[in-house]
C-alpha atoms as a PDB file:
ATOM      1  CA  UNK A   1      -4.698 -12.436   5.108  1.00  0.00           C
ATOM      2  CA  UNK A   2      -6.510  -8.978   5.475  1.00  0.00           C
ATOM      3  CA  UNK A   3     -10.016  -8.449   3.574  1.00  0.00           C
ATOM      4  CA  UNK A   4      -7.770  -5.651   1.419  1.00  0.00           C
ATOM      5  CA  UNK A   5      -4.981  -7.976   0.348  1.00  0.00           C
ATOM      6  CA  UNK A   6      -7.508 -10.125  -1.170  1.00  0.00           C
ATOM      7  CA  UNK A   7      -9.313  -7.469  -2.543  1.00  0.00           C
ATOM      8  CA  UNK A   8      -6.635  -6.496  -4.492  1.00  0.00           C
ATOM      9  CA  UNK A   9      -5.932 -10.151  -6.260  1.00  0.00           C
ATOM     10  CA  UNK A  10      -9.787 -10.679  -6.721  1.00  0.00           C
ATOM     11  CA  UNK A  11      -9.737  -7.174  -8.592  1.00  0.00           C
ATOM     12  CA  UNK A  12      -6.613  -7.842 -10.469  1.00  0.00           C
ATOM     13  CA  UNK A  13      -7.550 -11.348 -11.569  1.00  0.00           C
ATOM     14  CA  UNK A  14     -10.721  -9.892 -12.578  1.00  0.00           C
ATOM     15  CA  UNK A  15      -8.360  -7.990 -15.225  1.00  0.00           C
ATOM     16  CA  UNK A  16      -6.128 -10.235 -15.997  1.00  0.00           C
ATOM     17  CA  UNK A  17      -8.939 -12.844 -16.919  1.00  0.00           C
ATOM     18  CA  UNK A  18     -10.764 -10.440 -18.915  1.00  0.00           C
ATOM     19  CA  UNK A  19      -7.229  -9.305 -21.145  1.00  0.00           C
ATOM     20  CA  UNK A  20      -6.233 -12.645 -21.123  1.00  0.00           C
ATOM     21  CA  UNK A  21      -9.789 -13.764 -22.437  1.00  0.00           C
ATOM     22  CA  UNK A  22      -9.845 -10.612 -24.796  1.00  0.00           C
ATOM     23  CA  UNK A  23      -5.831 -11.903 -26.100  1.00  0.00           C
ATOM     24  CA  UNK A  24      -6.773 -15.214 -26.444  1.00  0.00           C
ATOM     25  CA  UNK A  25     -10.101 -14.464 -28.579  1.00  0.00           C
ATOM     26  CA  UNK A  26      -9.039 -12.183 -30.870  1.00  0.00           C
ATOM     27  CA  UNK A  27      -5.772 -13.889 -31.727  1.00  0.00           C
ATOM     28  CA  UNK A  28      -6.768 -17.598 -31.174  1.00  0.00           C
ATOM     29  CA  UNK A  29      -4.941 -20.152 -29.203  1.00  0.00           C
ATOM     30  CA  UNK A  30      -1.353 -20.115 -29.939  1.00  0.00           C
ATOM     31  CA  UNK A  31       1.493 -21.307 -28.333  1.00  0.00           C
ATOM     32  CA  UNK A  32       2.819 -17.777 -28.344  1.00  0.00           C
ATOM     33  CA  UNK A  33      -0.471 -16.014 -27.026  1.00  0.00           C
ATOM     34  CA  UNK A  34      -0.500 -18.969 -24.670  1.00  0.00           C
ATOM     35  CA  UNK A  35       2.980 -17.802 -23.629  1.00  0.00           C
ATOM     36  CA  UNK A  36       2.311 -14.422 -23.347  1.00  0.00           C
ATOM     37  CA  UNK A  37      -1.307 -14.891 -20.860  1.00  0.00           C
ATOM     38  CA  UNK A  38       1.202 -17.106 -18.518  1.00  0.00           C
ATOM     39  CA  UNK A  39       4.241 -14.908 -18.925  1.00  0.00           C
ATOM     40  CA  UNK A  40       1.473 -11.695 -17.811  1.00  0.00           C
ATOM     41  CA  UNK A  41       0.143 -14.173 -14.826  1.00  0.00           C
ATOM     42  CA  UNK A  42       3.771 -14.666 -13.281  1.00  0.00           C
ATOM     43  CA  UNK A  43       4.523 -10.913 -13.927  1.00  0.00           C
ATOM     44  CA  UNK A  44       1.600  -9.924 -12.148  1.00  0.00           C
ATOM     45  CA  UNK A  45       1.177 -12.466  -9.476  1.00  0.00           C
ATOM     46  CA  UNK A  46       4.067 -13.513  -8.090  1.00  0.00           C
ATOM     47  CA  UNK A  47       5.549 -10.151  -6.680  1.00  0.00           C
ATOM     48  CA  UNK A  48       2.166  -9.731  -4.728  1.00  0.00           C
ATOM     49  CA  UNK A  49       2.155 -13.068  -3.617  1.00  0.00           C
ATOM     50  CA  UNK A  50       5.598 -13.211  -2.157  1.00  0.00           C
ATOM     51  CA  UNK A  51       4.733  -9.593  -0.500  1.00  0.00           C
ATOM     52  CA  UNK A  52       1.481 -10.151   0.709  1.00  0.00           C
ATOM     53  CA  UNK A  53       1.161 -14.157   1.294  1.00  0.00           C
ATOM     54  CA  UNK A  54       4.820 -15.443   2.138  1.00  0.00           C
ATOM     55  CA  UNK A  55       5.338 -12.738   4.549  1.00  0.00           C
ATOM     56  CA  UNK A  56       2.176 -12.550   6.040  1.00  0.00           C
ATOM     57  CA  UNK A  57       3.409 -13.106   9.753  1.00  0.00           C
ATOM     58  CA  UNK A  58       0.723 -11.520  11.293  1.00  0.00           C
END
């Protein structure tokens, strides 16, 4: 994997950990806010891994 691929997911996790932290704080731990810091994970994640880690051929 190339040093800007994992740039990217160190810099969005970065974000997503500190919303998710933020959501999770300020509206306590719910089943729904629980739902919602997965459901943002997947949204986020997923795409890049299946364009930058399953098809990483090189």
């Amino acid at each position: 994997m190339k040093t800007s691929v994992i740039i990217r997911f160190v810099i969005l996790g970065v974000i997503w950990l500190a919303l998710a932290g933020t959501v999770l704080v300020r509206g306590g731990v719910t089943l729904y806010n629980l739902f919602v810091v997965v459901a943002a994970a997947i949204i986020i994640f997923v795409p890049m891994y299946k364009k930058y880690v399953k098809n990483d051929k090189d």
